[in-house]
Every structure is written in structure tokens, then in C-alpha cells.
Protein backbone atom coordinates (compact mmCIF):
# COMPACT_ATOMS: atom_id res chain seq x y z
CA UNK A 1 76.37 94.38 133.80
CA UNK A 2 79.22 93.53 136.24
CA UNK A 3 81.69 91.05 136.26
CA UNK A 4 80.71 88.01 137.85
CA UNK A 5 83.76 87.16 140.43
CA UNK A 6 82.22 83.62 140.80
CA UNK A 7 83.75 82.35 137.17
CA UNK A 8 86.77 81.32 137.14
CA UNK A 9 89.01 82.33 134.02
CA UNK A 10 92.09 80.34 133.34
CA UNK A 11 94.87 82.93 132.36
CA UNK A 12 95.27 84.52 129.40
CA UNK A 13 98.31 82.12 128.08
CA UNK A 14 95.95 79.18 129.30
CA UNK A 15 93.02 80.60 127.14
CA UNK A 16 95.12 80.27 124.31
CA UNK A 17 96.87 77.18 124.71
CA UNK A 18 93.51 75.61 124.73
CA UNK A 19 92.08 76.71 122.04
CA UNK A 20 95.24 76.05 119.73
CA UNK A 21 95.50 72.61 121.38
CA UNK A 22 91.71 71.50 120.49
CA UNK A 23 92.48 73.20 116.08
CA UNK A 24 89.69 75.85 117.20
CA UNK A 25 90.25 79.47 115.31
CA UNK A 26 89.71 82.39 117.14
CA UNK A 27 86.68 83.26 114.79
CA UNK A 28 85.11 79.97 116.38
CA UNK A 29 85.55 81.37 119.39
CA UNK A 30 83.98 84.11 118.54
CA UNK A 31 80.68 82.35 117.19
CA UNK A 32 80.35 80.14 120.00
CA UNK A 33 80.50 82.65 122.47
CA UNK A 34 78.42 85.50 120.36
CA UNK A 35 81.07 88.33 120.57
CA UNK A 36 84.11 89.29 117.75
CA UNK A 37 86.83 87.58 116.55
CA UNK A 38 88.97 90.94 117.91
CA UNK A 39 87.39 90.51 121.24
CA UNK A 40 88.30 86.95 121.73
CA UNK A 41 92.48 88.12 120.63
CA UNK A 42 91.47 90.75 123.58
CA UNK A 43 91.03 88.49 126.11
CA UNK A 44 93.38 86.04 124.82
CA UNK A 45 96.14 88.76 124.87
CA UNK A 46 95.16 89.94 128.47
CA UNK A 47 94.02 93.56 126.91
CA UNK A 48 90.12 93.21 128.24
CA UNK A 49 88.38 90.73 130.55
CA UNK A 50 84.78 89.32 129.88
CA UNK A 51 81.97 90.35 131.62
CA UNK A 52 78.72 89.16 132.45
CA UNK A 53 76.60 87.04 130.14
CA UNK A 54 79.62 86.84 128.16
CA UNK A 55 82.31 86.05 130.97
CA UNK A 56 79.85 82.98 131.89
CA UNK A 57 79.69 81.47 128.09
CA UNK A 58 83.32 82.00 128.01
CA UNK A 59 84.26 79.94 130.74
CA UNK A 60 82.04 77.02 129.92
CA UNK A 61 83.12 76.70 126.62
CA UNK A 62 86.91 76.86 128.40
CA UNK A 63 85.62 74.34 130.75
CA UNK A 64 84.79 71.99 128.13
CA UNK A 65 88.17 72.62 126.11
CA UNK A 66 89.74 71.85 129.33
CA UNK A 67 87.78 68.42 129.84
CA UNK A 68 87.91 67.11 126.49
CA UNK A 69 91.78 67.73 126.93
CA UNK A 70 91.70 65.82 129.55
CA UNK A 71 89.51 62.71 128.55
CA UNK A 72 91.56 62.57 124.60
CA UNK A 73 88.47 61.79 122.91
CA UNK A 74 87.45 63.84 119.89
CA UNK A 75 84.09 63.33 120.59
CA UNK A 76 84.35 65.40 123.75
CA UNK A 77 85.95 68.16 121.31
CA UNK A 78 83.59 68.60 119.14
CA UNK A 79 80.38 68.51 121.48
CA UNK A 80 82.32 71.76 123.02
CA UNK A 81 82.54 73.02 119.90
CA UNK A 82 78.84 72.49 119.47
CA UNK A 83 77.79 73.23 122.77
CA UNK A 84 75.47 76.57 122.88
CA UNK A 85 77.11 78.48 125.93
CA UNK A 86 74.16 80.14 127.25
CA UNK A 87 70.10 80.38 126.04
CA UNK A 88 70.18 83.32 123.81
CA UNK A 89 67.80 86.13 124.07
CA UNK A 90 65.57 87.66 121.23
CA UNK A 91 68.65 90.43 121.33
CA UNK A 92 71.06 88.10 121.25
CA UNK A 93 69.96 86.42 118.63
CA UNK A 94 69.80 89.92 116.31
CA UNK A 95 73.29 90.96 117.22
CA UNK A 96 74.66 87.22 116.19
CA UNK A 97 72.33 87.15 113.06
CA UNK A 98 73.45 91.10 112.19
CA UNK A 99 77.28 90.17 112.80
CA UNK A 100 76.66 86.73 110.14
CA UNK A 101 74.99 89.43 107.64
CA UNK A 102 77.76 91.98 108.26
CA UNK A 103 80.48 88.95 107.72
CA UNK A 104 79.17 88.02 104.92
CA UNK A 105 78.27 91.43 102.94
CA UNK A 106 82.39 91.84 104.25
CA UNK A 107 81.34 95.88 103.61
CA UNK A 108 83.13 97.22 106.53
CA UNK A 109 85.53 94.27 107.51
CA UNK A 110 84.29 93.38 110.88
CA UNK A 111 86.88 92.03 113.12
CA UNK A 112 86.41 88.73 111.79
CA UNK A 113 86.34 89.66 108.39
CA UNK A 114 89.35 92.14 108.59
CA UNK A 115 91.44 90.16 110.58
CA UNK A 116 94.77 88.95 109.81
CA UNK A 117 94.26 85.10 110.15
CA UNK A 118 94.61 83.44 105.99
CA UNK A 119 91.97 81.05 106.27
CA UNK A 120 92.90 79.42 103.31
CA UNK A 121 94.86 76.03 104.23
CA UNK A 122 94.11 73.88 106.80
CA UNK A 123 97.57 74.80 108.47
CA UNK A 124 96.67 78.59 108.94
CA UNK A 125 93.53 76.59 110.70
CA UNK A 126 95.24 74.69 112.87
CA UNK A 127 97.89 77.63 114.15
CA UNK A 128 94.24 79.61 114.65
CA UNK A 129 95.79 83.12 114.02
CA UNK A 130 97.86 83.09 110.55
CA UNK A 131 99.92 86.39 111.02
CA UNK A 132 100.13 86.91 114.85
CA UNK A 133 103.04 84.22 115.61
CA UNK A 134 100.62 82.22 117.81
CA UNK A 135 102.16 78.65 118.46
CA UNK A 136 100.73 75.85 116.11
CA UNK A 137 102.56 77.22 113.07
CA UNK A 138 104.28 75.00 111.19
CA UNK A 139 106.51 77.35 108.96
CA UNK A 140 107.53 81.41 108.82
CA UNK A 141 106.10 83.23 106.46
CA UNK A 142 108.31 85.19 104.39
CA UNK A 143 108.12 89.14 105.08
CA UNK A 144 106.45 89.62 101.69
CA UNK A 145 103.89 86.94 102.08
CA UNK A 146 102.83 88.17 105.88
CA UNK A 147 102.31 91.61 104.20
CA UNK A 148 100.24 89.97 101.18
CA UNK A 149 98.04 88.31 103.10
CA UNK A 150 97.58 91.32 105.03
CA UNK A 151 97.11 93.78 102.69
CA UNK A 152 94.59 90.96 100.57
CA UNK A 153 92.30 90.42 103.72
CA UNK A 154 92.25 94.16 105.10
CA UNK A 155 93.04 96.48 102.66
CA UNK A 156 89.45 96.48 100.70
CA UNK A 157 87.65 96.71 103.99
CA UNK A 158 89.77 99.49 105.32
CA UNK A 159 89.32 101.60 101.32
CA UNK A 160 85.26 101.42 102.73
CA UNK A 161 85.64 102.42 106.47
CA UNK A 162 88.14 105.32 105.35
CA UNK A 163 85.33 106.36 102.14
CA UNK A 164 82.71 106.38 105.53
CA UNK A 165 84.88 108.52 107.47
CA UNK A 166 86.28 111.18 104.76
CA UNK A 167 83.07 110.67 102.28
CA UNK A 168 85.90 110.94 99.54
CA UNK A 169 86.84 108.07 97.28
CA UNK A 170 90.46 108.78 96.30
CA UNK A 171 91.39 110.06 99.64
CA UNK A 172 90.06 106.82 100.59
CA UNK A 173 92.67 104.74 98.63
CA UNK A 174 95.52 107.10 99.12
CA UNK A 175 95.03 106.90 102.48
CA UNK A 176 95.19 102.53 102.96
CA UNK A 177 98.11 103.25 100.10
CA UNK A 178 100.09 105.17 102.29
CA UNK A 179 98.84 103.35 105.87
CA UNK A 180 100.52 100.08 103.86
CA UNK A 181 103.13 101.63 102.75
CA UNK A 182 104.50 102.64 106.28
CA UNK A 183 103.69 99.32 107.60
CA UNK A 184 105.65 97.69 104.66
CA UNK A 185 108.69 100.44 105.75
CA UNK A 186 108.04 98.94 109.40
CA UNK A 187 107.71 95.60 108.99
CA UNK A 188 109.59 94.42 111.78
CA UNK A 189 107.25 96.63 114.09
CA UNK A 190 104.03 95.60 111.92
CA UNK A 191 104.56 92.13 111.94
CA UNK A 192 105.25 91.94 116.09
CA UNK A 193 102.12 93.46 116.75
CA UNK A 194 99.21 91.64 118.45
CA UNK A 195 96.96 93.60 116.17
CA UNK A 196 98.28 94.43 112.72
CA UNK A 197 95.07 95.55 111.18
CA UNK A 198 94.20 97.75 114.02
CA UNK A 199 98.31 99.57 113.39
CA UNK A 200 97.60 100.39 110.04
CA UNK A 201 93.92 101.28 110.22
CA UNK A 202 94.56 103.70 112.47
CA UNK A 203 97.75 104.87 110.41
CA UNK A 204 95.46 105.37 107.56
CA UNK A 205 92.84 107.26 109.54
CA UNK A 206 95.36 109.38 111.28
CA UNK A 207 96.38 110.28 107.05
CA UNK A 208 92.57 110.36 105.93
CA UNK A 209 92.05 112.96 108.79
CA UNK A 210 94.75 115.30 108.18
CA UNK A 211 93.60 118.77 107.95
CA UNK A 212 96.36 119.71 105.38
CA UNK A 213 94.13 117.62 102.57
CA UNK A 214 92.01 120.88 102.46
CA UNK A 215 95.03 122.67 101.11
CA UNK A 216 94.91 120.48 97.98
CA UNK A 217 93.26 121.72 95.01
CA UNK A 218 91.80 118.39 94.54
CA UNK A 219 89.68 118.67 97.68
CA UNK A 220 88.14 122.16 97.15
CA UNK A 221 85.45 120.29 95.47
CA UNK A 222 82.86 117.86 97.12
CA UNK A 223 82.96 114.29 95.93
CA UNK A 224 80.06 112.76 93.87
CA UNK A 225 77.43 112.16 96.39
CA UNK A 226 75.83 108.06 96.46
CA UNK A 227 73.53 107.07 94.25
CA UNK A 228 70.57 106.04 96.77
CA UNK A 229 68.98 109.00 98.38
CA UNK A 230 68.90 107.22 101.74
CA UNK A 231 72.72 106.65 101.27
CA UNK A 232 72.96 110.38 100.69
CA UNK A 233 71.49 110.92 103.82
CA UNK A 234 73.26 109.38 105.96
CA UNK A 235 76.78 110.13 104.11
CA UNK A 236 75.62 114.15 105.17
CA UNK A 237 75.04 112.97 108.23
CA UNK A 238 77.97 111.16 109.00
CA UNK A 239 79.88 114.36 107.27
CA UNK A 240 78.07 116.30 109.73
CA UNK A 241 79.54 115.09 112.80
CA UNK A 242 83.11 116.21 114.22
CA UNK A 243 86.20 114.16 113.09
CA UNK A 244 86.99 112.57 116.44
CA UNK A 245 82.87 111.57 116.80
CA UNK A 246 82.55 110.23 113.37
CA UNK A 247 85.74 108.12 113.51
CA UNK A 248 84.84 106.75 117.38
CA UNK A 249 81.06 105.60 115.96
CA UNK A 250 83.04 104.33 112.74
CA UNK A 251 85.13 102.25 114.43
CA UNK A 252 82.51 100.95 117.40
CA UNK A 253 79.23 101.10 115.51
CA UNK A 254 80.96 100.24 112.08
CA UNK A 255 83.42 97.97 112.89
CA UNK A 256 82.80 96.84 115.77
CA UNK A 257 85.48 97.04 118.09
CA UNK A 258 84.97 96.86 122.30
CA UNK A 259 84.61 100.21 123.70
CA UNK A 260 88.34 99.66 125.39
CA UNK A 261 89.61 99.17 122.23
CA UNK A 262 87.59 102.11 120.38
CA UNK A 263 89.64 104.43 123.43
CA UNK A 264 93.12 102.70 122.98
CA UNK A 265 92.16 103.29 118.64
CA UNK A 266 91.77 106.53 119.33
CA UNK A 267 93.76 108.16 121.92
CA UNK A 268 91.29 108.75 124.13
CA UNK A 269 89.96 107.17 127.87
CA UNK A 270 87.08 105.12 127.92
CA UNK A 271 84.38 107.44 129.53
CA UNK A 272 85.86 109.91 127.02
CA UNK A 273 84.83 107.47 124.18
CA UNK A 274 81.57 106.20 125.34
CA UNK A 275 80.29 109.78 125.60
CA UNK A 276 81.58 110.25 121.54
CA UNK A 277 79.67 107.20 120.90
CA UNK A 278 76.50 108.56 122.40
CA UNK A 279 76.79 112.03 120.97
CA UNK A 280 76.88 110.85 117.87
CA UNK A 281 74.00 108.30 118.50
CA UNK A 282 72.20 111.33 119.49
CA UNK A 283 73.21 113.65 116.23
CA UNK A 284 72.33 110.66 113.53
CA UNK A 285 69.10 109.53 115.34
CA UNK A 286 67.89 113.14 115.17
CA UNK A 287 67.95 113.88 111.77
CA UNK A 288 67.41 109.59 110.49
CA UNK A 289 65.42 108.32 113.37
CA UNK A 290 64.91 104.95 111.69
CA UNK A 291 68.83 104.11 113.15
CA UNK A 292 68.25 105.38 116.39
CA UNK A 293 69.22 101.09 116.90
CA UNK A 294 72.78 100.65 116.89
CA UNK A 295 71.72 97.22 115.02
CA UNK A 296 70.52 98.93 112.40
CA UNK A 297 73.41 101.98 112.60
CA UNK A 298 75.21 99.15 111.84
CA UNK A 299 73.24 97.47 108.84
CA UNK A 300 72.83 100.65 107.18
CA UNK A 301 76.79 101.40 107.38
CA UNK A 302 77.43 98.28 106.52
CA UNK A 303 75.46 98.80 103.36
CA UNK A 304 76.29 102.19 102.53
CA UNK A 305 80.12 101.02 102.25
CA UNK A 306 79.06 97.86 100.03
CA UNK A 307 77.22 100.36 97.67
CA UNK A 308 80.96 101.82 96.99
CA UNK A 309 83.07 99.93 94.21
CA UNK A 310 85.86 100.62 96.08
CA UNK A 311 88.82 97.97 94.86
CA UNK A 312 92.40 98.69 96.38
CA UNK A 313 95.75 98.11 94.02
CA UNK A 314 97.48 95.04 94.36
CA UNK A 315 100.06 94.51 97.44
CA UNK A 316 103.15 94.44 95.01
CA UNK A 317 102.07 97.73 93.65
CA UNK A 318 101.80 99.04 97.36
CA UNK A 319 105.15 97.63 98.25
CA UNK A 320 106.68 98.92 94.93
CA UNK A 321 105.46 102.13 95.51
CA UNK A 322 106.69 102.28 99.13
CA UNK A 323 109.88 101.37 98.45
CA UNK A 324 110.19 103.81 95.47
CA UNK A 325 109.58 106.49 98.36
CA UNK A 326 112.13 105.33 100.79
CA UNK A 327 114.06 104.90 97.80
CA UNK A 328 113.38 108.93 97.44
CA UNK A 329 113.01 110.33 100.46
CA UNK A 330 116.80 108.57 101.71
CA UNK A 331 118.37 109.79 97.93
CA UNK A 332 117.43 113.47 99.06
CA UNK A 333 118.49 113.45 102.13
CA UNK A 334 121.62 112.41 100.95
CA UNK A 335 121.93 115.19 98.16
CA UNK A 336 120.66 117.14 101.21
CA UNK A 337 123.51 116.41 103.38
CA UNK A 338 126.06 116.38 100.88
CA UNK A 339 125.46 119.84 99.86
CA UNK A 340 125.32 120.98 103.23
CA UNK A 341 128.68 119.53 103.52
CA UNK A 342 129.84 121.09 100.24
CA UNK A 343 128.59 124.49 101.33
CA UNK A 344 130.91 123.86 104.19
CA UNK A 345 133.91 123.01 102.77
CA UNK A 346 133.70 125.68 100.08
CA UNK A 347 132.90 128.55 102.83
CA UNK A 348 136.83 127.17 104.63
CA UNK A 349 138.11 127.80 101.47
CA UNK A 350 136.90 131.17 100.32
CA UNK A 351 137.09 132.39 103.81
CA UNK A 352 140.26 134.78 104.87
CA UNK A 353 142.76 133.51 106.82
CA UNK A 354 143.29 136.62 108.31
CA UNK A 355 141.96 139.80 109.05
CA UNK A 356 143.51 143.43 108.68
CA UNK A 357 143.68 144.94 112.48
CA UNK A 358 141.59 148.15 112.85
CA UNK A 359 143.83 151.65 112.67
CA UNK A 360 144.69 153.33 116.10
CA UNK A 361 142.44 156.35 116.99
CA UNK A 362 144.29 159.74 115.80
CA UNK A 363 146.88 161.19 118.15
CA UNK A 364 147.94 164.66 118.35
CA UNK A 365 151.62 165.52 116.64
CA UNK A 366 154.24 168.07 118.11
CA UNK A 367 155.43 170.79 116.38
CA UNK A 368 152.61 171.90 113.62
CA UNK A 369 150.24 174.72 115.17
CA UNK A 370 147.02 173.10 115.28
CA UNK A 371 144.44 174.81 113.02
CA UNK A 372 142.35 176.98 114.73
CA UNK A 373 138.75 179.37 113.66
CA UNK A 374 137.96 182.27 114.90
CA UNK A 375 138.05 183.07 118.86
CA UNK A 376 135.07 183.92 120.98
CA UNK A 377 134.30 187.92 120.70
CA UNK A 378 135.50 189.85 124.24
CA UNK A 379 133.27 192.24 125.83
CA UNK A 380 135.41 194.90 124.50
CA UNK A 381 134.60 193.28 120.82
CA UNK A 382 131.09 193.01 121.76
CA UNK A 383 130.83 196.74 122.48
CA UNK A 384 132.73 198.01 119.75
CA UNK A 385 130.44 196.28 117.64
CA UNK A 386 127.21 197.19 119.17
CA UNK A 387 128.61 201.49 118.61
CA UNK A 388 129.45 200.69 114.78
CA UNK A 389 125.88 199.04 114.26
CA UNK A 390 124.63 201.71 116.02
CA UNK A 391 126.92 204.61 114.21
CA UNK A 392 126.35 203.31 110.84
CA UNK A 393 122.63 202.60 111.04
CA UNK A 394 121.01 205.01 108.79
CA UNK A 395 124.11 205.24 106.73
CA UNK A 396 125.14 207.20 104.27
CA UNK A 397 122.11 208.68 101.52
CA UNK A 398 121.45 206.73 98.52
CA UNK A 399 122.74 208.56 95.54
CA UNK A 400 120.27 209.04 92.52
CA UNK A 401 121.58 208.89 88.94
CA UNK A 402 121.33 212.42 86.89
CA UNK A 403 121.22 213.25 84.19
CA UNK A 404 123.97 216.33 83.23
């Protein structure tokens, strides 16, 4: 479906300012429109453009912000907030009534559910996006509380995608561990970022899928398969596919991020991701034709991470740990240094000042006959020689002993 160039959009920063000016959340958005809470930050941060269907909803409901601005009345705000953008199809109405089901279950953390916004006081409401520094806010968070509230609304969901993408349960947690614990070490980056969740997801994929886990002695042997038979299936399955395939159709098919944002995720262009997305369609339709939907894909990965118990430690542990590494890691390389140093001075000291110089080459002396062998043979020699050899050949007869 192609853009439509007949819509007008307002611009990104106009986007926003109009939803923060009429207390709408980006998760509204999101509902009233029928697309992600992720998508909606995407166009609000100027990353994608709508299209289609979707461009068209968009800019009514924009329309409507922008004319109940306008007019001051709150009765013009909330019929825009109740307005149904545009007559949804039978389709339409799956995908919308699969994303409530997915939101609520809160398996895999779709954007909505795994985004950073603290819906918890009507203040977080109001400023629409909680930890992304939108406008509307009416006091900092501290650095520890932005990282609790992060780490309390992601960190489950991320333990379930990572258990999908590794089929290992400890790897799962020691991978979100560590993903948190750099973000803790790089708060100042973290917390500056449009998308937070997406930084450390991918931090604790780019861990999950390390190659050197197979080194461990730990990982030589398989994890305990799920329960349900059909969940086995489809773990093997998912097992089955290449790392960069299974991580693309986690993230698009699982998660639910745009297909621009599945590329940017993971390194790759968009056609390049769109064809991993349909490979893998291909390989898990071929051996469980029942998902050959990617509505039900979805469902059933969206159940087969629920099945998991999968509970993450509490953010102070995280941080405590993290900063008992850095703690670590900055002691040695102190030690490290200081011995290098050590090494140093000690080798100036033991080291000669200076060095013996290397004895002349021998030179002949006067006056002592030099000491000579034996002189080449003449040709006189040589002949005299050769007549005694010849002379004395047989020479003289052997005596016998006898007796007298």
C-alpha cells in the first residue's frame, strides 16, 4: 500500500505537541489508530512515516486534536478521543483484538506493554511518555528511579523474548542481568535515548547470542524442553532456524516492532529483513502449518513465553551487581597498571648502567716467529718418497721363532 501524498501530516514536533497538549498517552494513540504504542514514538520521533490506511486514521485523529485545540471545549477532546478513525475490516479487527490479548497475557511485552511510560500516577499520564523526557513532566526522576521503572516494566518481558530466542532459561536471565547492568553503567546514554527498551533489548540479545556460551560447560547440555507437546514443537522449531532469522521473526512476529525498526534492531537494511521474516515464515509453516498466519505466529509465541515462570531479580539487585563489576573490573585494571608500572621501575633499577666494550680483533706482534706446521712436500720430496715406497715394498722377510 503506498503512501497517500493527499494527507497532510503536521510535523513530527507538531504530532507531539498535540497529543501532550489534549493528556492523550501514546498507547491511546496507538488504540485509536490500530497500530503500536512503538510505532506511534516512530512517527512522533520522525524515524518512520505512516502509510496508507494507517496514514489516513492518523491524520484525522490529528485533525480533531487540532480542532478541539482550537474550539477549548473538552467535549471536542474527548469525541476525538472516541472517534473510530476509519471502518475496520474483518482483518483489522483480528490484529486489534490479537494485540488486546497479547497486552493483556503481557507474555512477550509488546511495545505497549514493554514500553518505558509508568502508568501509574496520573502525572506520568499527563507527560504521555514517563521516561523519554517528553514535555508535560512535572518533576525529574532521580537516575535510580528512571532505571526502576525501567527495569520493573521491561525486564520480565525481555527474560521471555530472550528464553524464545536462546530456548535456555538461565541464559535467559543472565542475559537481561547483564543488558541492565550496562545500561545502569550508561545511564547517561540510556536515559537520552528515544527508545530505552529497544537499547537494552538488543544489548541483551547481542549477549544471549554470543557464540562463546557454547564454550561453557553449563551449555553442553540441552535445557528441559516445555511441558506442552505443541510448545515443544515449536521451541524445535524456533531452535531450528539461524540466529539472525529467529531473532528478526522474534522481534517482528513476537514483538511486534515495524519492519524499519526490526532492520535498525538488527543491523540489517530493510529488504534484507523482510526476506528473514519470510524465510522464516516459510521454515515454521512447513513443519507447524497451523501458524502459517502471522496472527496466530503471534498467539502461539505469545503463549509459549507465558507458559515460562520466568521472574527477573529485583532492580537493586541488578544495580548492586553492576556496580560490584565496575567496582571489579576498574580495581584490576588498576593492580594491572600498577604492576606494569612496578615492572618498569624495577627493570631501571636492575638494569646496567653500562656495558663492557667488545675486545679488538687479534693483531699480529713483532719479534716472536710465528708458529708454523709442516711445509708443502716439493717435487723432489714427492719423488724421493714415491722410490722408498717403492724400494721398501716387499721388505725385509718375516723372521720365525726357533726353537735351538
Amino acid at each position: 500500500m503506498t503512501q497517500s501524498p493527499a494527507t497532510p501530516l503536521p510535523t513530527p514536533t507538531e504530532r507531539r505537541r498535540l497529543r501532550v497538549a489534549r493528556s492523550l498517552t501514546q498507547t491511546q494513540i496507538a488504540e485509536r489508530v490500530g497500530v503500536t504504542r512503538e510505532t506511534v514514538r516512530s512517527w512522533e520521533t520522525g524515524r518512520t512515516a505512516p502509510r496508507g490506511r494507517k496514514r489516513e486514521a492518523y491524520a484525522r485523529l490529528l485533525a480533531e486534536l487540532g480542532r478541539s485545540e482550537k474550539t477549548g471545549t473538552a467535549d471536542a477532546a474527548g469525541a476525538a478521543a472516541r472517534t473510530k478513525p476509519d471502518a475496520p475490516t474483518k482483518a483489522d479487527a483480528r490484529t486489534k483484538a490479537e494485540a488486546r490479548a497479547s497486552r493483556a497475557s503481557g507474555a512477550l511485552g509488546t511495545a505497549p506493554a514493554a514500553s518505558v511510560a509508568v502508568q501509574e500516577a496520573p502525572r506520568d499520564q499527563a507527560s504521555g511518555d514517563g521516561l523519554d523526557g517528553g514535555p508535560g513532566r512535572d518533576r525529574p526522576r532521580s537516575a535510580t528511579e528512571a532505571f526502576d521503572a525501567l527495569y520493573a516494566h521491561s525486564a520480565p518481558h525481555l527474560v521471555r523474548q530472550t528464553y524464545l530466542l536462546t530456548g535456555r532459561r538461565t541464559l535467559a536471565r543472565e542475559s537481561v542481568e547483564r543488558a541492565f547492568q550496562l545500561a545502569w553503567a550508561r545511564w547517561p546514554e540510556v536515559a537520552v535515548d528515544p527508545d530505552p527498551v529497544s537499547w537494552v533489548r538488543a544489548a541483551a540479545y547481542e549477549y544471549a547470542m554470543s557464540p562463546w556460551h557454547r564454550l561453557r560447560p553449563a551449555h553442553r547440555q540441552p535445557d528441559a524442553p516445555p511441558a506442552d507437546a505443541d510448545d515443544r514443537k515449536l521451541m524445535d522449531v524456533l531452535q531450528s532456524l539461524p540466529p539472525a532469522y529467529r531473532r528478526t521473526l522474534l522481534l517482528y512476529d513476537g514483538v511486534g516492532l515495524d519492519l524499519p525498526e526490526t532492520a535498525a534492531e538488527t543491523e540489517a537494511s530493510t529488504p534484507a529483513a523482510a526476506n528473514r521474516i519470510l524465510h522464516a515464515r516459510e521454515a515454521v509453516a512447513e513443519q507447524l502449518p497451523d501458524l502459517a498466519v502471522p496472527e496466530q505466529l503471534h498467539r502461539r509465541l505469545t503463549e509459549l513465553a507465558g507458559a515460562e515462570k520466568l521472574d527477573a531479580p529485583g532492580s537493586t539487585l541488578v544495580r548492586g551487581a553492576g556496580e560490584k563489576r565496575v567496582r571489579f573490573w576498574t580495581r584490576t585494571a588498576v593492580a594491572v597498571t600498577a604492576l606494569i608500572v612496578g615492572m618498569t621501575v624495577l627493570t631501571l633499577r636492575v638494569a646496567p648502567t653500562h656495558y663492557d666494550p667488545t675486545p679488538a680483533p687479534g693483531a699480529p706482534i713483532s719479534g716472536v716467529p710465528p708458529l708454523t706446521g709442516p711445509g708443502h712436500l716439493t717435487d723432489e720430496d714427492i719423488a724421493l718418497r714415491e722410490a722408498l715406497r717403492k724400494r721398501l715394498g716387499g721388505g725385509p722377510e718375516r723372521l720365525a721363532p726357533v726353537a735351538e
